[in-house]
N, C-alpha and C. Protein backbone atom coordinates (compact mmCIF):
# COMPACT_ATOMS: atom_id res chain seq x y z
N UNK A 1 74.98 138.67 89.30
CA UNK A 1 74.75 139.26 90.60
C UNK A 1 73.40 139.98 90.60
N UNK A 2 72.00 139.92 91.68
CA UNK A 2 71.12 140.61 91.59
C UNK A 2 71.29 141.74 92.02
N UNK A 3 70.77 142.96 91.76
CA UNK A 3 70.23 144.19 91.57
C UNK A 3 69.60 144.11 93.07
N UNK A 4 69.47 145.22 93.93
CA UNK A 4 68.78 145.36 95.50
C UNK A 4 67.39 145.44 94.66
N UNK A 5 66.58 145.00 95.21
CA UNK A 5 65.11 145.64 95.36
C UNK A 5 65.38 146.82 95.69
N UNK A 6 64.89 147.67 94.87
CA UNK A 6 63.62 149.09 95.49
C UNK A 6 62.07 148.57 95.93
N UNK A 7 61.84 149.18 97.11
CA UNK A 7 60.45 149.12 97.77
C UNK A 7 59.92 150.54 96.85
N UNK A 8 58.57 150.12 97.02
CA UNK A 8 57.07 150.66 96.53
C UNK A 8 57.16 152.39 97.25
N UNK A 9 56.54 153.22 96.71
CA UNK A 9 56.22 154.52 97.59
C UNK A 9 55.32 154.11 99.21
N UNK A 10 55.98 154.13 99.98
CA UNK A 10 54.86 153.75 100.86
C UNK A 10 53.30 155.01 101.20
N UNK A 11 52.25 154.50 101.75
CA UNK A 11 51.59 155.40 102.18
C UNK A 11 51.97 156.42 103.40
N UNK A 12 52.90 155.97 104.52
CA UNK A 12 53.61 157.18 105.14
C UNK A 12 54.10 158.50 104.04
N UNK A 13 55.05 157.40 103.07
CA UNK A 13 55.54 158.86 102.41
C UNK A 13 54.79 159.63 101.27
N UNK A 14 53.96 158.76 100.88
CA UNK A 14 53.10 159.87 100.50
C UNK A 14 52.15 160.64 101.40
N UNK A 15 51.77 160.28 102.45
CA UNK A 15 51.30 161.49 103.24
C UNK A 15 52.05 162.59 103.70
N UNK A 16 53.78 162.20 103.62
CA UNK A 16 54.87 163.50 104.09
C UNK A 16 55.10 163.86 102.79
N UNK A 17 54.76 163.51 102.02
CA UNK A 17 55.06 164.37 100.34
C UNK A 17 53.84 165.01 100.00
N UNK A 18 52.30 165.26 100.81
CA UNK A 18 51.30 165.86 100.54
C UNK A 18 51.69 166.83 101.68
N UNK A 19 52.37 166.60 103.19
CA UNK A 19 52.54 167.21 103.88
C UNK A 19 53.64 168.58 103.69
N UNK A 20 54.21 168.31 102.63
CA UNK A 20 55.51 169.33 102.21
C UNK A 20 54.47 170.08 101.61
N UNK A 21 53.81 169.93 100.73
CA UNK A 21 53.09 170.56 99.56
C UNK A 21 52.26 171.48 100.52
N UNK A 22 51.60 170.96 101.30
CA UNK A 22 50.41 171.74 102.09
C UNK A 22 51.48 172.84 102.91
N UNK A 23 52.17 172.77 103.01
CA UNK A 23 53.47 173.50 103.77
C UNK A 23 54.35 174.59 103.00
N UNK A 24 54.34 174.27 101.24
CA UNK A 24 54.62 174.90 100.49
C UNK A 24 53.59 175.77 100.65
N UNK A 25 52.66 175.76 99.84
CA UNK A 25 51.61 176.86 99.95
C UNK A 25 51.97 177.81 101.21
N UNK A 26 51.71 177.08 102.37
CA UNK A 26 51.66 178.14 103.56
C UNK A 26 52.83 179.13 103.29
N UNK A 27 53.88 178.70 102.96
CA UNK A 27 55.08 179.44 103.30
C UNK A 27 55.09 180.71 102.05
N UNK A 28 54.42 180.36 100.88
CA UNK A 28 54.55 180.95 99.74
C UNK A 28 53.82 182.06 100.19
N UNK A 29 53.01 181.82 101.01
CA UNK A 29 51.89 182.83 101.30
C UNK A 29 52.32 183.69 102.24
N UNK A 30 52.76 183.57 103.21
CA UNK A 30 54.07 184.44 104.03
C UNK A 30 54.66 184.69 103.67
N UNK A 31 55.11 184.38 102.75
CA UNK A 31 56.61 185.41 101.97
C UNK A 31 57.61 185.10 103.04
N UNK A 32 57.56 183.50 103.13
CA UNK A 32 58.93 182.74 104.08
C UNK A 32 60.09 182.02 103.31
N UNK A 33 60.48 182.62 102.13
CA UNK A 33 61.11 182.42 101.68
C UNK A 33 62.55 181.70 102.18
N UNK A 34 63.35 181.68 103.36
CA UNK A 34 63.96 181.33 103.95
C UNK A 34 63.71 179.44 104.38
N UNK A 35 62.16 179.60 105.15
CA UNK A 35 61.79 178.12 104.86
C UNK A 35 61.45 177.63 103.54
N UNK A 36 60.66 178.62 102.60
CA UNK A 36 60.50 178.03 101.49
C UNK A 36 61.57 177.29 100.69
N UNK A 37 62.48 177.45 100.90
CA UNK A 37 63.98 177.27 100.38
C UNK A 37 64.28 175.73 100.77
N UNK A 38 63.71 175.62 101.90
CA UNK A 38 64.38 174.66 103.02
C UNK A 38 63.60 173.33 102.69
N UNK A 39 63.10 173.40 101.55
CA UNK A 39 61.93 172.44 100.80
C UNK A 39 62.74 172.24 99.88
N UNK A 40 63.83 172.47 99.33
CA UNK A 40 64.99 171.68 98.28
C UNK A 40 65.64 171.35 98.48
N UNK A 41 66.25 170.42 97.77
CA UNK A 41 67.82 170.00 98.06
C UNK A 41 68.77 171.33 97.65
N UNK A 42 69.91 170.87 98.04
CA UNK A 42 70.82 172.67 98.41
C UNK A 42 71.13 172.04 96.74
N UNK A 43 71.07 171.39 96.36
CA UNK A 43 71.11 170.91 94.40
C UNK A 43 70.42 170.92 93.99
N UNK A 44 68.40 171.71 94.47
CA UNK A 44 67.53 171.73 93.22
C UNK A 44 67.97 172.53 91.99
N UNK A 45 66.60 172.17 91.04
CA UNK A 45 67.06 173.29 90.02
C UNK A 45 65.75 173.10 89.88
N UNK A 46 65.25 174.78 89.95
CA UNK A 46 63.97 174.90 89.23
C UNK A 46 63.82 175.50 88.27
N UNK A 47 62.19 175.11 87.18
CA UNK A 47 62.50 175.54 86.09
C UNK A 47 61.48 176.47 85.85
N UNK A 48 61.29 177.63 85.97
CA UNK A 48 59.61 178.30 85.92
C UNK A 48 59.52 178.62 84.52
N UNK A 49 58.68 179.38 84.17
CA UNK A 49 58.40 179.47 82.54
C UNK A 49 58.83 180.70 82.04
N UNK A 50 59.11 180.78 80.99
CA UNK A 50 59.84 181.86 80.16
C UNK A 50 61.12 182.40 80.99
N UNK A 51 61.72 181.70 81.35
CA UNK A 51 62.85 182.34 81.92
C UNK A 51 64.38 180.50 82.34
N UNK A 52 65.68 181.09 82.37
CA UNK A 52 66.77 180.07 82.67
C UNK A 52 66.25 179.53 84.18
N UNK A 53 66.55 178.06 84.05
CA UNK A 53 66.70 177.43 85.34
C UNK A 53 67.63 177.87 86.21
N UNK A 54 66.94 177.33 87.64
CA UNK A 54 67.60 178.57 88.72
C UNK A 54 68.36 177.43 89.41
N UNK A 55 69.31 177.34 89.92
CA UNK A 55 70.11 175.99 90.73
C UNK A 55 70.82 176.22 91.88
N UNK A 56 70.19 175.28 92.88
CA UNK A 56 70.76 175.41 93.84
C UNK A 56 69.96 176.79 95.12
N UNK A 57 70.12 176.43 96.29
CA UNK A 57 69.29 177.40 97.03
C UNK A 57 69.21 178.66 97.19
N UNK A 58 70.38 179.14 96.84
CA UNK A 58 70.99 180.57 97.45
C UNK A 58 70.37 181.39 96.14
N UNK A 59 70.33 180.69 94.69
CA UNK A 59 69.62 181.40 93.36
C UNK A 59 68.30 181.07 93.71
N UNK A 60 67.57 180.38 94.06
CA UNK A 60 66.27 179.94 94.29
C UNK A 60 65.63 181.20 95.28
N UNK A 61 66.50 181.39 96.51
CA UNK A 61 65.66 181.95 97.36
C UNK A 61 66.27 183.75 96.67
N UNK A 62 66.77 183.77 95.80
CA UNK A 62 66.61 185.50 95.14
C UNK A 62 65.69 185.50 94.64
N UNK A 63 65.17 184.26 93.37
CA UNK A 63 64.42 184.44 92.53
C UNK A 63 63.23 184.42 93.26
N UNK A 64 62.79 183.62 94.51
CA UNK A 64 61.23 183.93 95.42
C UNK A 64 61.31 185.19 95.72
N UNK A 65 62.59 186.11 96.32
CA UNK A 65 62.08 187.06 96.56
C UNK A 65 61.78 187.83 95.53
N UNK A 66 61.82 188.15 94.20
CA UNK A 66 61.90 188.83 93.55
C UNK A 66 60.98 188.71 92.43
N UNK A 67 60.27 187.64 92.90
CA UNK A 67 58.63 187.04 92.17
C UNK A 67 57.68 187.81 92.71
N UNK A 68 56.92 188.75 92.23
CA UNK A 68 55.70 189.61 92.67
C UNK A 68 54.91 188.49 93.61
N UNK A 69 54.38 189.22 94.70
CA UNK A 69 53.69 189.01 95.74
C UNK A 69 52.15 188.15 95.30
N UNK A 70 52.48 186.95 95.82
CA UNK A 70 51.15 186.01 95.95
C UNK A 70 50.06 186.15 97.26
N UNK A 71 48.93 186.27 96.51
CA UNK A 71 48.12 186.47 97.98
C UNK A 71 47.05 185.37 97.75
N UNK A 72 46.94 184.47 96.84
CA UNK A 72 46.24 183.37 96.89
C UNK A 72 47.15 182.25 96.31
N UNK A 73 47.10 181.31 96.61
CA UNK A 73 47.72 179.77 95.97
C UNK A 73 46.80 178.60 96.29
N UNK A 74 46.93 177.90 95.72
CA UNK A 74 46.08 176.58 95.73
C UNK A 74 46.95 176.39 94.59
N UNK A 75 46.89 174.26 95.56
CA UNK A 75 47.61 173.44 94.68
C UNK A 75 46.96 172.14 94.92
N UNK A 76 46.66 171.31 93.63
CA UNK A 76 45.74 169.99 93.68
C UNK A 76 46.92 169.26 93.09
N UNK A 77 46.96 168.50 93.80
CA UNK A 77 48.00 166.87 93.33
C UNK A 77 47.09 165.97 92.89
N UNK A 78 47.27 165.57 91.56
CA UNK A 78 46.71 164.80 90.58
C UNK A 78 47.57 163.68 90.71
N UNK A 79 48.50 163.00 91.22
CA UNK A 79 49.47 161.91 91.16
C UNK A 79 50.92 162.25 91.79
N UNK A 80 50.93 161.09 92.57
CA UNK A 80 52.44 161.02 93.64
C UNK A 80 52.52 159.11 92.93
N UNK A 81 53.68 159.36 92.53
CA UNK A 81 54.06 158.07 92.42
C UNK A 81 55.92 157.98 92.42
N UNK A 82 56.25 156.69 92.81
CA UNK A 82 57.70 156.58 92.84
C UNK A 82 58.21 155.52 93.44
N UNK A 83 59.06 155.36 94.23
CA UNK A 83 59.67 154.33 94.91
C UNK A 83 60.19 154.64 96.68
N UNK A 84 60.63 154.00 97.24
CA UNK A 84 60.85 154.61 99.05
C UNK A 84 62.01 155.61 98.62
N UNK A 85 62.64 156.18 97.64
CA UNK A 85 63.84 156.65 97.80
C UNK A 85 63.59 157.96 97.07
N UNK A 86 62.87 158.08 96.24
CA UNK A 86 62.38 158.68 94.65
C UNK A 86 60.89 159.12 94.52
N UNK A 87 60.47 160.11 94.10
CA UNK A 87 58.92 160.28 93.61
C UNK A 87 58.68 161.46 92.51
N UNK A 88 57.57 161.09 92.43
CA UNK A 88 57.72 162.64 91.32
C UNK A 88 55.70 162.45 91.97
N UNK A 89 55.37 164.22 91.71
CA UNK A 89 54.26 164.73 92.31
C UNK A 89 53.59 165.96 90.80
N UNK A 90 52.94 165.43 90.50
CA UNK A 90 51.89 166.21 89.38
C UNK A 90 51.16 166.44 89.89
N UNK A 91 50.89 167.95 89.59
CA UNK A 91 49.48 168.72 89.94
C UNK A 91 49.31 169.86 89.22
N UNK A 92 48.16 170.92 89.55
CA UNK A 92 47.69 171.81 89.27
C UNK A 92 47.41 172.69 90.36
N UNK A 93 48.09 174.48 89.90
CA UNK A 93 48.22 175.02 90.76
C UNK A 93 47.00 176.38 90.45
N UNK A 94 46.40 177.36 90.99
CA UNK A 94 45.88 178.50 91.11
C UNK A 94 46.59 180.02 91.60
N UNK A 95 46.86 180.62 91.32
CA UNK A 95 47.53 181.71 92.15
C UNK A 95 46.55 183.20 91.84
N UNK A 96 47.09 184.31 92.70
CA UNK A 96 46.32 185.34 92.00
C UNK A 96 47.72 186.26 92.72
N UNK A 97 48.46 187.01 91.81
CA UNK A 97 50.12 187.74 91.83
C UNK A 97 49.74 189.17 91.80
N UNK A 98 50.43 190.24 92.14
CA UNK A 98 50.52 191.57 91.97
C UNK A 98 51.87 191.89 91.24
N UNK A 99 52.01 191.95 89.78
CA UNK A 99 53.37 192.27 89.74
C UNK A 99 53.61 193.86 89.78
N UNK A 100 54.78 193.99 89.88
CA UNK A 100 54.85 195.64 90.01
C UNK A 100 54.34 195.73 88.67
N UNK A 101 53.93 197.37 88.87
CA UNK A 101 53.43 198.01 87.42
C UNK A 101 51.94 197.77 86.73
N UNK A 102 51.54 196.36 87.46
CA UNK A 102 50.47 196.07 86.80
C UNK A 102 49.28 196.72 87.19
N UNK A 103 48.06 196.77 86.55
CA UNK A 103 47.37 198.15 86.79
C UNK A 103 46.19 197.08 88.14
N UNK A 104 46.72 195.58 88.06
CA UNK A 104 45.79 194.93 89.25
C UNK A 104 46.54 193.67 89.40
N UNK A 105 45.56 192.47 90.31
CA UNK A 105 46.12 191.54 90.06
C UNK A 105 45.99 190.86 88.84
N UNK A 106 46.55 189.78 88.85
CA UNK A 106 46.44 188.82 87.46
C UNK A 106 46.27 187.37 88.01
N UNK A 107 45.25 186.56 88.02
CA UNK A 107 45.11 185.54 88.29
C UNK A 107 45.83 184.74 87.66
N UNK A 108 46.07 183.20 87.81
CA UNK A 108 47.02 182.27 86.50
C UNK A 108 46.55 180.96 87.29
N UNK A 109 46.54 180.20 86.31
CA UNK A 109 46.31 178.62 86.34
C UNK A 109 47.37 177.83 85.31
N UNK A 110 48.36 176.82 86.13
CA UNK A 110 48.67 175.62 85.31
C UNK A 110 48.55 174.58 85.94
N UNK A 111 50.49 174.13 85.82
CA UNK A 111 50.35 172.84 86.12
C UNK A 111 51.60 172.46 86.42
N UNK A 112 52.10 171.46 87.10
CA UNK A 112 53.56 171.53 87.68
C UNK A 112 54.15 170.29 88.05
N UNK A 113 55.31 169.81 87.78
CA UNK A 113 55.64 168.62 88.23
C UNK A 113 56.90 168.75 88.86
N UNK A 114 56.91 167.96 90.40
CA UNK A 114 58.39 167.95 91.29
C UNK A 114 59.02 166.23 91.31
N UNK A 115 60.03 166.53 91.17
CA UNK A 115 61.00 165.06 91.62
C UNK A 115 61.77 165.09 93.22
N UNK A 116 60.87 164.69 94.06
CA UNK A 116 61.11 164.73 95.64
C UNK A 116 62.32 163.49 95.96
N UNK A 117 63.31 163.88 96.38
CA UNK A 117 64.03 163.02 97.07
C UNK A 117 64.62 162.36 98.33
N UNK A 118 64.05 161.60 98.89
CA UNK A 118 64.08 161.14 100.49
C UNK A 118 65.33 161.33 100.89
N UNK A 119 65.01 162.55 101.75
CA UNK A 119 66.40 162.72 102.59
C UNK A 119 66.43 161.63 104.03
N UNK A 120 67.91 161.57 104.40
CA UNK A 120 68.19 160.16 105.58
C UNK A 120 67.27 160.51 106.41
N UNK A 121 66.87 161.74 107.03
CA UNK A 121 65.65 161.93 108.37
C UNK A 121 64.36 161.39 107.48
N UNK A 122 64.10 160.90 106.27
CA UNK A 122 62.76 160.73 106.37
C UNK A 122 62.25 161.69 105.38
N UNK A 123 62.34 163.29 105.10
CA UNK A 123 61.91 163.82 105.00
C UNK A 123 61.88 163.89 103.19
N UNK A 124 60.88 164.68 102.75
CA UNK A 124 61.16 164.55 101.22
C UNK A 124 61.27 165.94 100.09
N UNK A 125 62.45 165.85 100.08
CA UNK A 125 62.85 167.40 99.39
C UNK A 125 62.80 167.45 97.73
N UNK A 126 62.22 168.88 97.48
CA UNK A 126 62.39 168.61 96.05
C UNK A 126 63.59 169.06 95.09
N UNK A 127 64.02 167.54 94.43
CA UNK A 127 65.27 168.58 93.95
C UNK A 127 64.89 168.66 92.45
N UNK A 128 63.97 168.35 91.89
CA UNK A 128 63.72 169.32 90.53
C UNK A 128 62.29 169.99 90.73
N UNK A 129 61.85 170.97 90.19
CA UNK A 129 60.66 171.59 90.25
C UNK A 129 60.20 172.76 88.82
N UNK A 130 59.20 172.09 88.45
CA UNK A 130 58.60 172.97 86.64
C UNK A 130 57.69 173.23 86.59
N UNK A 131 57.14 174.41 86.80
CA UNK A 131 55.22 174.60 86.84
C UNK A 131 55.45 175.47 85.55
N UNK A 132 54.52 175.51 84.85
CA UNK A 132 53.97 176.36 83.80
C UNK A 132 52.36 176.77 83.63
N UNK A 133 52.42 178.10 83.07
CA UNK A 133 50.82 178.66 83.17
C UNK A 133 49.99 177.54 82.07
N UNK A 134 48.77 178.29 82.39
CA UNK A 134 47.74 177.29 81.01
C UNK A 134 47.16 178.64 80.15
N UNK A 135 47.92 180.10 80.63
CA UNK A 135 47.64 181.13 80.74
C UNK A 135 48.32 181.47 79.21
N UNK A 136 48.27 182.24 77.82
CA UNK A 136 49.23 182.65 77.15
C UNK A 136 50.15 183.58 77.91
């Protein structure tokens, strides 16, 4: 019995999977945590660095609020590749954070990879997400 074809990433969806990203930033930057949220599947799990993976939305949107305040972000996508159903998105991010206590900001640079999954409207949510600094 054959196997269905999977189709190719099309270029629509990679322009709505650059379009989430450019949308991430914005929201990170408002401290919209509520939409920011609304960019996963209610089953992501993200994994940030030095600390347990967070799963699912309702732990996700504590842990944004409770991430010291970003007042710069930039994010460069180095590669979107996948299939019409599936993708994964590598890049490199910039931030500059205020954590409490600290005597200023602290700039940081890494690098980050998401596994976006086409929801039925079209749209493309991420349900895994791992950035790490390049920072010790």
């Amino acid at each position: 019995m054959a196997q269905p074809t999977i189709g190719a990433l099309s270029s629509k969806d990679t322009a709505a999977i650059r379009a989430v990203s450019e949308q991430f930033s914005r929201l990170l930057l408002a401290q919209d945590f509520d939409a920011l949220v609304r960019l996963y599947t209610d089953d992501a799990v993200f994994m940030p660095p030095h600390q347990p993976a967070v799963n699912g939305r309702a732990a996700l949107r504590s842990w944004m609020a409770a991430f010291p305040k970003v007042t710069q972000f930039a994010l460069e996508i180095d590669e979107i590749d996948g299939r019409e159903d599936l993708a994964y998105v590598r890049g490199r991010y910039s931030m500059t954070l205020y954590p409490d206590g600290a005597p200023g900001p602290i700039d940081d640079v890494g690098k980050s990879i998401e596994i976006r999954k086409k929801q039925p409207d079209g749209s493309w949510l991420m349900a895994a997400d791992i950035f790490n600094s390049d920072k010790a």
